[in-house]
N, C-alpha and C. Protein backbone atom coordinates (compact mmCIF):
# COMPACT_ATOMS: atom_id res chain seq x y z
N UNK A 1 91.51 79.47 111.23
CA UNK A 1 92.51 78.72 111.99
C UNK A 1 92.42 79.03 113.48
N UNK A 2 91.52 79.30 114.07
CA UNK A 2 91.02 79.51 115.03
C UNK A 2 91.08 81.36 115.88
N UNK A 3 91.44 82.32 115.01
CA UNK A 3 91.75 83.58 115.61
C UNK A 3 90.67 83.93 116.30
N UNK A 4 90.45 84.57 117.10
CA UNK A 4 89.54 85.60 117.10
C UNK A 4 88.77 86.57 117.24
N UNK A 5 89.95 86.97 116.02
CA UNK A 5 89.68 88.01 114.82
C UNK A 5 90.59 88.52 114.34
N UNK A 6 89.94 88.84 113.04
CA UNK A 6 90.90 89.43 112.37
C UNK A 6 90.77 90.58 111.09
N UNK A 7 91.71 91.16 111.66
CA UNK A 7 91.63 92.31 111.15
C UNK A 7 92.71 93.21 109.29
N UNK A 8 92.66 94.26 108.97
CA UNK A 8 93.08 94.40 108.00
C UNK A 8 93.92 96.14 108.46
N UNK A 9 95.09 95.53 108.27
CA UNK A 9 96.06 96.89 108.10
C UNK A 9 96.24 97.50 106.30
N UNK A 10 95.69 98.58 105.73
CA UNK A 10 95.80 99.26 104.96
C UNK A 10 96.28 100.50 104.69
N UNK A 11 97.97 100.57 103.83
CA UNK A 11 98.38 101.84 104.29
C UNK A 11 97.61 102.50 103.14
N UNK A 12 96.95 102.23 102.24
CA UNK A 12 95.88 102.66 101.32
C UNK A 12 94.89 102.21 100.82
N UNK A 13 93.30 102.77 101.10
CA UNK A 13 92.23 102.22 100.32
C UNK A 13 91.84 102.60 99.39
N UNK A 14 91.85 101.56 98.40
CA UNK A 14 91.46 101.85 97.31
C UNK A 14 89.98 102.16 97.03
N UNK A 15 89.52 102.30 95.81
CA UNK A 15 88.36 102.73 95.23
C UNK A 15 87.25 103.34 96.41
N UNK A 16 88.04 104.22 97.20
CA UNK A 16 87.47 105.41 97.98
C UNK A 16 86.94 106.91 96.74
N UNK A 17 87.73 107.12 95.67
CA UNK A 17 87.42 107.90 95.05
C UNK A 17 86.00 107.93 94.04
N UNK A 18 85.88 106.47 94.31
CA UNK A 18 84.58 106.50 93.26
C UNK A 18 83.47 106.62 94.17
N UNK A 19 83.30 107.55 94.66
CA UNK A 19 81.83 107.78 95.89
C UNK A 19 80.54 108.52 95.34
N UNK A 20 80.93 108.90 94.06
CA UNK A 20 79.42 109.15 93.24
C UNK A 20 79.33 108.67 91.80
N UNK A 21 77.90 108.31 91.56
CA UNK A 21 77.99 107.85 90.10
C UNK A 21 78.56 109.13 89.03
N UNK A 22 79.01 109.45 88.56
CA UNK A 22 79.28 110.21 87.47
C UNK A 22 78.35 110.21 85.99
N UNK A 23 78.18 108.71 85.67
CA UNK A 23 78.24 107.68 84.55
C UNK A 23 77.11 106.84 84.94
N UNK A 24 75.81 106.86 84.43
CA UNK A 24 74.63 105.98 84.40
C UNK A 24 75.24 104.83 84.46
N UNK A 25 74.82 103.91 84.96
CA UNK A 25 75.58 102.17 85.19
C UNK A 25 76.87 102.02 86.00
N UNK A 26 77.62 103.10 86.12
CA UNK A 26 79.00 102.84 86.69
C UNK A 26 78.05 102.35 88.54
N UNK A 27 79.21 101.43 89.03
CA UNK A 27 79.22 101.06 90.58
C UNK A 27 79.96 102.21 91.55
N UNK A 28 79.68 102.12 92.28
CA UNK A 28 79.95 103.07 93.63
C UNK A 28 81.24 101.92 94.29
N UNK A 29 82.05 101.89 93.39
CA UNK A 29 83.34 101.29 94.13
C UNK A 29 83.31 101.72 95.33
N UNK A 30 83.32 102.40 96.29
CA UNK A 30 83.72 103.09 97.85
C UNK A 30 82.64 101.79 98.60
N UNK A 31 81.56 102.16 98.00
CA UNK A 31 80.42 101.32 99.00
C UNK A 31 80.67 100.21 99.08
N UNK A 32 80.86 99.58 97.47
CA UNK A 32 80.54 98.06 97.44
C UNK A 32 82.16 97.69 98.11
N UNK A 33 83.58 98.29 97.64
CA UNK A 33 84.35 97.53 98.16
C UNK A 33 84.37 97.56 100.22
N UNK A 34 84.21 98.34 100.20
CA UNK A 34 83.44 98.67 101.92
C UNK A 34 82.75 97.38 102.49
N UNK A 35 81.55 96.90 101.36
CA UNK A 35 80.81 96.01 101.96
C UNK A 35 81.47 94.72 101.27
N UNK A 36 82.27 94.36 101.08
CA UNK A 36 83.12 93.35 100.88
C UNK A 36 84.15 92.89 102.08
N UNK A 37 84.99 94.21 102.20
CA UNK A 37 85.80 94.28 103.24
C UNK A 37 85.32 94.06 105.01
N UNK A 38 83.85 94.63 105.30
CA UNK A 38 83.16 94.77 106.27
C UNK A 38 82.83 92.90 106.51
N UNK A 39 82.34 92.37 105.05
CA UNK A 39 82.03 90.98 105.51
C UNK A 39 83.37 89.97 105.69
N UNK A 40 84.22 90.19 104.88
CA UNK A 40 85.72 89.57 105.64
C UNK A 40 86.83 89.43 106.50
N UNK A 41 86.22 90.80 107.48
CA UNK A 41 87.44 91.24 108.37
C UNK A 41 86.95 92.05 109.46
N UNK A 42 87.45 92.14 110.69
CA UNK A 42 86.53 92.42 111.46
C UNK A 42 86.96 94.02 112.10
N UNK A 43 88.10 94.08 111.84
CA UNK A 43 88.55 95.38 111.80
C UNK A 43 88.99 95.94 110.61
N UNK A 44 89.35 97.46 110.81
CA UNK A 44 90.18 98.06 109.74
C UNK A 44 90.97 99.37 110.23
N UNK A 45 92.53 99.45 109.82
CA UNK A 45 92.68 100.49 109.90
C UNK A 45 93.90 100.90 108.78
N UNK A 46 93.69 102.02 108.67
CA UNK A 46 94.15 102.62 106.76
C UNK A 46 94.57 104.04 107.53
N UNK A 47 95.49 104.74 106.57
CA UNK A 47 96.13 106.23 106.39
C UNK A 47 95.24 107.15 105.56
N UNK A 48 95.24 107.87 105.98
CA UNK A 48 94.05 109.17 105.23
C UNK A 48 93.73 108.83 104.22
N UNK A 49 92.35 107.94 104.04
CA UNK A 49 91.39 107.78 103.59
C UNK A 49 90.74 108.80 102.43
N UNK A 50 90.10 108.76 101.25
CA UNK A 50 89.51 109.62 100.29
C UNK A 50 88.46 109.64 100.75
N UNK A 51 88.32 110.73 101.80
CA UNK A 51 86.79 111.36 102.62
C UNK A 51 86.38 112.45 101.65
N UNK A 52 85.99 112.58 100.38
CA UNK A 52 86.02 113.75 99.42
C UNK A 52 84.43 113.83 100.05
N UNK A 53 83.56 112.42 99.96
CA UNK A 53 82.01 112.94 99.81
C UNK A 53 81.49 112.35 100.91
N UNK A 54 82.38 111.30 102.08
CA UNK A 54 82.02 110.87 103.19
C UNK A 54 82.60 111.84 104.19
N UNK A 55 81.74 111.95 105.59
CA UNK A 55 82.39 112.62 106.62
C UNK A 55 83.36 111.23 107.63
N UNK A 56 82.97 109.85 107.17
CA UNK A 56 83.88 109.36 107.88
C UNK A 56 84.07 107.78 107.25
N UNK A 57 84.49 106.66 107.83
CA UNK A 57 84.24 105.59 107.03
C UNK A 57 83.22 104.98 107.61
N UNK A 58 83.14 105.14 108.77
CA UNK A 58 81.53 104.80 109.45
C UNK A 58 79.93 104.60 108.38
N UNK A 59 80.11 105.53 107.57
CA UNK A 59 79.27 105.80 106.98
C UNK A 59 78.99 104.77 105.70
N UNK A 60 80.04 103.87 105.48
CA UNK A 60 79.96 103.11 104.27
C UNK A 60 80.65 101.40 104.59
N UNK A 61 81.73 101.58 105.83
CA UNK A 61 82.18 100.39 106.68
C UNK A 61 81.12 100.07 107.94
N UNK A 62 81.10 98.93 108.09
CA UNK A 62 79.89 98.24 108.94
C UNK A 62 81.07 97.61 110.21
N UNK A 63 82.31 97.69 109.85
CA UNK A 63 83.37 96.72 111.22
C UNK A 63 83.97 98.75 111.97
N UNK A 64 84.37 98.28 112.71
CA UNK A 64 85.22 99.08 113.63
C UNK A 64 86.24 99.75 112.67
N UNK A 65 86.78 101.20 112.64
CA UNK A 65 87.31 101.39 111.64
C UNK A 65 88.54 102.53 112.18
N UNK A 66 89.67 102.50 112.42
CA UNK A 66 90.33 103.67 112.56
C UNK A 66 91.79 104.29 111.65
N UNK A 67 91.30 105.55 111.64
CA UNK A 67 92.45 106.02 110.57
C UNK A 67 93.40 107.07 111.35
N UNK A 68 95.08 106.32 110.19
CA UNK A 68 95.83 106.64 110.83
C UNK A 68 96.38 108.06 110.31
N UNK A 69 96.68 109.47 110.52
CA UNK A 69 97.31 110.72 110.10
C UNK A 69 98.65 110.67 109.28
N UNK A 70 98.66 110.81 108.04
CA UNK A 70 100.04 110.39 107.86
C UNK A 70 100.68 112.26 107.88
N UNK A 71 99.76 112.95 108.27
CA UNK A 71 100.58 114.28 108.49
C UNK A 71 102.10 114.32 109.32
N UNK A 72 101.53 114.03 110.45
CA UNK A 72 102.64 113.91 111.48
C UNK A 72 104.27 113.23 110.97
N UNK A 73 103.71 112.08 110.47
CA UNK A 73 105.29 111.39 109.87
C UNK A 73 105.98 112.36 109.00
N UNK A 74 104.80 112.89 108.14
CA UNK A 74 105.42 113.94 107.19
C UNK A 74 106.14 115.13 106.85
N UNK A 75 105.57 115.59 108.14
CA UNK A 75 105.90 117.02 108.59
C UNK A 75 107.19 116.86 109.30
N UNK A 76 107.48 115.47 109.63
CA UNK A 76 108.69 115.29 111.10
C UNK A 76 109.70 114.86 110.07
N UNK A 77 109.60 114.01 108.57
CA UNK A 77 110.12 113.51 107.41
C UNK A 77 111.25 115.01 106.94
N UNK A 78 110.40 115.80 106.69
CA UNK A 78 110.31 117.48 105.73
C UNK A 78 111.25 118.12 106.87
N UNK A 79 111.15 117.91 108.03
CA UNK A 79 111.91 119.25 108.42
C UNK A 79 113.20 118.49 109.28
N UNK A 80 113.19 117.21 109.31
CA UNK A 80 114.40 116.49 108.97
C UNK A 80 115.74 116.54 107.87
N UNK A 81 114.63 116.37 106.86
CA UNK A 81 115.77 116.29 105.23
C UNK A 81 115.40 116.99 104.12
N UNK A 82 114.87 118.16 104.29
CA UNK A 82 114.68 119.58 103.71
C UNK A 82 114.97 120.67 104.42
N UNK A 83 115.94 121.13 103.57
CA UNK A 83 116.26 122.73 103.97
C UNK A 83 115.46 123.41 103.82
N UNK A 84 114.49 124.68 104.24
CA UNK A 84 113.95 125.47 103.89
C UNK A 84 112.58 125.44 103.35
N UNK A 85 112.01 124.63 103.94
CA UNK A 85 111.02 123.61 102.88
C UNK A 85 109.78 124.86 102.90
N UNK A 86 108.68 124.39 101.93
CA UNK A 86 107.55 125.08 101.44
C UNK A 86 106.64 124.02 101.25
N UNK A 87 105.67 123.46 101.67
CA UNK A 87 104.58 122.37 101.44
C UNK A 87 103.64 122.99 100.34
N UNK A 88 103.49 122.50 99.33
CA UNK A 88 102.97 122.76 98.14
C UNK A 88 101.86 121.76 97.81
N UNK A 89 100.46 122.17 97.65
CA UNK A 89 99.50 120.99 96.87
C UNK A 89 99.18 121.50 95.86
N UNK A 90 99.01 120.50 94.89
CA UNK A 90 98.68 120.60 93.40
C UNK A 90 97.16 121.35 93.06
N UNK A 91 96.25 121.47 94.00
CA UNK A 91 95.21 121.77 93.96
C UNK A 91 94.10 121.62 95.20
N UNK A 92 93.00 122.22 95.01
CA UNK A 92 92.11 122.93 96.87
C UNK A 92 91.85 121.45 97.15
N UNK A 93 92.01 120.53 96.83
CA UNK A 93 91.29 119.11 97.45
C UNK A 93 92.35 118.48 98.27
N UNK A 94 93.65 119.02 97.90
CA UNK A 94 94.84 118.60 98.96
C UNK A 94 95.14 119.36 99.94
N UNK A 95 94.49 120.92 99.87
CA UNK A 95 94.93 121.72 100.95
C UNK A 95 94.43 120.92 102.26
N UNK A 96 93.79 120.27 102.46
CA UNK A 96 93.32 119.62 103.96
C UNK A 96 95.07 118.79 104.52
N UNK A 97 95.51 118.29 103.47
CA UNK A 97 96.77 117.67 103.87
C UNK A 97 98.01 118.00 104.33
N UNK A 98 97.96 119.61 103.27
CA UNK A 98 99.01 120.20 102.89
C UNK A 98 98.83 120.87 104.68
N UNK A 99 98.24 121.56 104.41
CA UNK A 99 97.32 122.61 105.72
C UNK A 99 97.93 121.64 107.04
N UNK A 100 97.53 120.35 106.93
CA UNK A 100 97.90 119.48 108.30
C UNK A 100 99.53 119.20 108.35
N UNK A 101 100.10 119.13 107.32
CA UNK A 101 101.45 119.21 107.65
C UNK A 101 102.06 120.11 107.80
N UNK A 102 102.10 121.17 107.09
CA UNK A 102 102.31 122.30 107.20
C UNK A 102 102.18 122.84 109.03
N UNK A 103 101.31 122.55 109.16
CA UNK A 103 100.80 123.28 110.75
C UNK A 103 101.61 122.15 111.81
N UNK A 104 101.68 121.26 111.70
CA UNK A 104 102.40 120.55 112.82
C UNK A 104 103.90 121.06 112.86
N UNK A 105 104.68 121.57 111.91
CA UNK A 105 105.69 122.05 112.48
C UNK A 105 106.16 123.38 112.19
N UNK A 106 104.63 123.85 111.70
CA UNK A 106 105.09 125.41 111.29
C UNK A 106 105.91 126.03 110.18
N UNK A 107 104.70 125.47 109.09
CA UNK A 107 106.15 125.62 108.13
C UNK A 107 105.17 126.49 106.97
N UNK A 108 105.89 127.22 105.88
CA UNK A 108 104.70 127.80 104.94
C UNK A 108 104.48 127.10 103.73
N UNK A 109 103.25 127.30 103.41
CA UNK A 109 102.33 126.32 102.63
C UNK A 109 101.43 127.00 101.74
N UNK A 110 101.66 126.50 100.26
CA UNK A 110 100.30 127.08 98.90
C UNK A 110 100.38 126.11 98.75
N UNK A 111 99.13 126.71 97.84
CA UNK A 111 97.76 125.68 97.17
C UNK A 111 97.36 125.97 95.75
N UNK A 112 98.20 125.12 94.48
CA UNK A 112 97.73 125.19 93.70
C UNK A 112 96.01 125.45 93.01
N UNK A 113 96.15 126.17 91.83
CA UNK A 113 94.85 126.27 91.29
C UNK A 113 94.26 125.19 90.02
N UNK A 114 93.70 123.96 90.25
CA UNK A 114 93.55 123.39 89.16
C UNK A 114 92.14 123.60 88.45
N UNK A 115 92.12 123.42 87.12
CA UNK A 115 90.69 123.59 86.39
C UNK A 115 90.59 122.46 85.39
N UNK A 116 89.89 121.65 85.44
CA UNK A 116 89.34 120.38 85.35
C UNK A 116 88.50 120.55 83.58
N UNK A 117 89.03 120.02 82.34
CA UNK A 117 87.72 120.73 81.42
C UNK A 117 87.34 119.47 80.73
N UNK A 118 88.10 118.31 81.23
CA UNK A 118 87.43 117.10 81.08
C UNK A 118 88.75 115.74 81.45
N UNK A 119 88.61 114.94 80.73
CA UNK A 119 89.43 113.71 81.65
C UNK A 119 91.30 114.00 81.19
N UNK A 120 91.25 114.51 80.76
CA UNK A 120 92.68 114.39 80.07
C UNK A 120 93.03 115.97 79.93
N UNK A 121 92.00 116.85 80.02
CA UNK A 121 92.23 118.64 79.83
C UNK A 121 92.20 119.42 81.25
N UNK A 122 93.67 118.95 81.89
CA UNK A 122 93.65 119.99 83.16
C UNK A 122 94.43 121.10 82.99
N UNK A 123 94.36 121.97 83.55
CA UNK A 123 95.37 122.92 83.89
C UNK A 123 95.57 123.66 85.25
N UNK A 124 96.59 124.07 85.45
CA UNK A 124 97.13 124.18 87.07
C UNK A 124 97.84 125.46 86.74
N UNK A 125 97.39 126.17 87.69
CA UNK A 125 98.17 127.98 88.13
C UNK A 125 98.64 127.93 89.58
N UNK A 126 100.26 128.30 89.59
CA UNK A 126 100.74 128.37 90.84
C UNK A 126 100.03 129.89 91.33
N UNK A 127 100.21 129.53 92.89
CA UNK A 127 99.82 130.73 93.38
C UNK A 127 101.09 131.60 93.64
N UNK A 128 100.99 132.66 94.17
CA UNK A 128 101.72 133.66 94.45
C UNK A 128 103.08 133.60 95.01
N UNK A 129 104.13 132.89 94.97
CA UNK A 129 105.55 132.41 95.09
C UNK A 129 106.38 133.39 96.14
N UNK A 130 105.53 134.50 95.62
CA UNK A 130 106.75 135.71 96.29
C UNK A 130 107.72 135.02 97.96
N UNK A 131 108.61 135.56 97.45
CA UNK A 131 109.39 134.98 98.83
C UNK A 131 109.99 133.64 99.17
N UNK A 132 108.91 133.14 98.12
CA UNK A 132 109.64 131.10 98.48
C UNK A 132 110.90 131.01 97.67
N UNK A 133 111.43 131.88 97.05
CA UNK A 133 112.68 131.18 96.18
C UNK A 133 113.60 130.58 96.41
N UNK A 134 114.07 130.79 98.06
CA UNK A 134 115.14 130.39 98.71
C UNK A 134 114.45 128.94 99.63
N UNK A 135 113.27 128.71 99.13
CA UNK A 135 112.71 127.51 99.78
C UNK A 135 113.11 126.51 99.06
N UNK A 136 112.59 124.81 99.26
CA UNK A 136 112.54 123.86 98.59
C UNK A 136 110.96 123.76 98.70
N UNK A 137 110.39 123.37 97.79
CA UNK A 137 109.05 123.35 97.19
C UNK A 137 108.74 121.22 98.31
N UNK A 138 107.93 120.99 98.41
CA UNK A 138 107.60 119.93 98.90
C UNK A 138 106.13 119.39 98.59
N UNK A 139 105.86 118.69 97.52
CA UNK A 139 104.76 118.45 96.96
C UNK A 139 103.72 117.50 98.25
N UNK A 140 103.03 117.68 98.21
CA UNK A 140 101.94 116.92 99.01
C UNK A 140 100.49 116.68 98.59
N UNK A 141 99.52 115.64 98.13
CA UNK A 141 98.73 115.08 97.54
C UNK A 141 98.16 114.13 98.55
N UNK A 142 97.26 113.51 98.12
CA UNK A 142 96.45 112.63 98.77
C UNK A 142 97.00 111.35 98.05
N UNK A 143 96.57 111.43 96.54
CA UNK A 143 96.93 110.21 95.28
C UNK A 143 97.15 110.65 94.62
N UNK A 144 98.53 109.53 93.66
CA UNK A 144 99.09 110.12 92.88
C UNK A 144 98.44 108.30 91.44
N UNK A 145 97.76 109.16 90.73
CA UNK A 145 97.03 108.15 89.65
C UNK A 145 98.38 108.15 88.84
N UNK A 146 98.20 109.08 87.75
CA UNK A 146 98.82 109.05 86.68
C UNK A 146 100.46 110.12 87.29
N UNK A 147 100.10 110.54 87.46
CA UNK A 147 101.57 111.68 87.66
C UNK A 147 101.71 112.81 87.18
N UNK A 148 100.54 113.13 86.34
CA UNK A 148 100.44 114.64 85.41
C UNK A 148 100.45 115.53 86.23
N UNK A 149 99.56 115.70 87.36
CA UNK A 149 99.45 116.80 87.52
C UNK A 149 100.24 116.94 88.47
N UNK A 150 100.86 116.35 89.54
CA UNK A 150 102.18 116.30 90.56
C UNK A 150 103.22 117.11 89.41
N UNK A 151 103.75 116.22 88.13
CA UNK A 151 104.46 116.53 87.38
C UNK A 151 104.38 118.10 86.54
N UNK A 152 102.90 118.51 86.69
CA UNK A 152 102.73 119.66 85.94
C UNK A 152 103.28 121.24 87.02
N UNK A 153 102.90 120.34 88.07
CA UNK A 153 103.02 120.99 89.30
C UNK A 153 104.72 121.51 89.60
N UNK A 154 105.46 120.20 89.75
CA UNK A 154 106.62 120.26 89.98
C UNK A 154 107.45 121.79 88.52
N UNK A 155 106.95 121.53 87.30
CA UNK A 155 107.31 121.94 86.00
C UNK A 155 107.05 123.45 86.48
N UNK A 156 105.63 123.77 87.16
CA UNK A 156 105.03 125.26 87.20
C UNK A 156 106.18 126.10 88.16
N UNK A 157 106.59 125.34 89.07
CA UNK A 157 107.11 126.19 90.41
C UNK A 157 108.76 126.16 90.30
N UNK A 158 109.71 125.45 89.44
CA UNK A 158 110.98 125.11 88.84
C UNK A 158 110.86 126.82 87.63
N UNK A 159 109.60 126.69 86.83
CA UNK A 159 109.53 127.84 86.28
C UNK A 159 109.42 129.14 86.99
N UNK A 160 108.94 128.84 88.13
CA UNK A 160 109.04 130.37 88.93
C UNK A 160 110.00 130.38 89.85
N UNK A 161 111.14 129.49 89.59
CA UNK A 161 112.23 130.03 89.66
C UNK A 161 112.94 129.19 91.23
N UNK A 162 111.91 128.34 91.68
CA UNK A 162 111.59 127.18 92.74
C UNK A 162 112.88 126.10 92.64
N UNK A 163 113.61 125.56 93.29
CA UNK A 163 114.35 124.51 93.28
C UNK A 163 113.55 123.20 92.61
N UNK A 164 113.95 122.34 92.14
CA UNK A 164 113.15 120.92 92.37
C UNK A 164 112.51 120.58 93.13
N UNK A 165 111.16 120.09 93.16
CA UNK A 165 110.37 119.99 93.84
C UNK A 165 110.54 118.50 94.91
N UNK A 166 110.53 118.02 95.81
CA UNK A 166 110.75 116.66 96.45
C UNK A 166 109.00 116.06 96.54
């Protein structure tokens, strides 16, 4: 209709997580939806991105690409309308998040232990609590698929004696 250009606001991209085959025949969702998106739109910009096996989106987007921190909102969210808060991730692949909110306003932060023994067999060990009891626990993740392990999470740290988790 005559723009030109146009671009794509994404407060989440999807099939960023599938960035290696696992599975003989499976597609590289990250790439191909990349090169879908790259031929329909001439920009892009999205909220922390699933950089697990890319160092950027450069690497798989062909248009102009910038991403937005959703740390900052988060951290300014948490020490708004939590008392006492504690930034908590379910496991080491969220500490990059946890770690970034946490640090913008100075606040203390663990990192669950998860162990992976196939698609449906996880298990999760809180770390060392001492001292947080009088905190509020504040879950932080990248994605939330199913809800197990947020939920297993929330269950572990209520048991050590943790308020409800937000």
């Amino acid at each position: 209709l005559g723009a030109a250009a146009v671009g794509l606001v994404a407060s989440y991209l999807p099939y960023m997580r599938q960035d290696i085959r696992f599975h003989p025949g499976e597609a590289l969702t990250s790439a191909s939806f990349a090169r879908w998106i790259s031929a329909h739109f001439d920009w892009l910009v999205t909220v922390d991105p699933h950089l697990h096996r890319y160092d950027s989106l450069d690497e798989i987007y062909s248009i102009p690409s910038t991403v937005v921190p959703a740390a900052p909102a988060l951290a300014d969210w948490i020490v708004a309308n939590v008392d006492r808060p504690v930034v908590i991730g379910p496991d080491a692949e969220s500490a990059q998040w946890v770690e970034a909110v946490a640090a913008r306003r100075n606040l203390p932060w663990q990192v669950m232990r998860k162990e992976r023994f196939g698609d449906h067999d996880v298990r999760i060990a809180a770390p060392d609590l001492t001292g947080l009891g009088a905190h509020t626990p504040v879950l932080v993740d990248d994605i939330v698929s199913s809800g197990a392990t947020l939920a297993r999470a929330a269950e572990l740290l209520t048991e050590a004696g943790l308020a409800n988790p937000l």
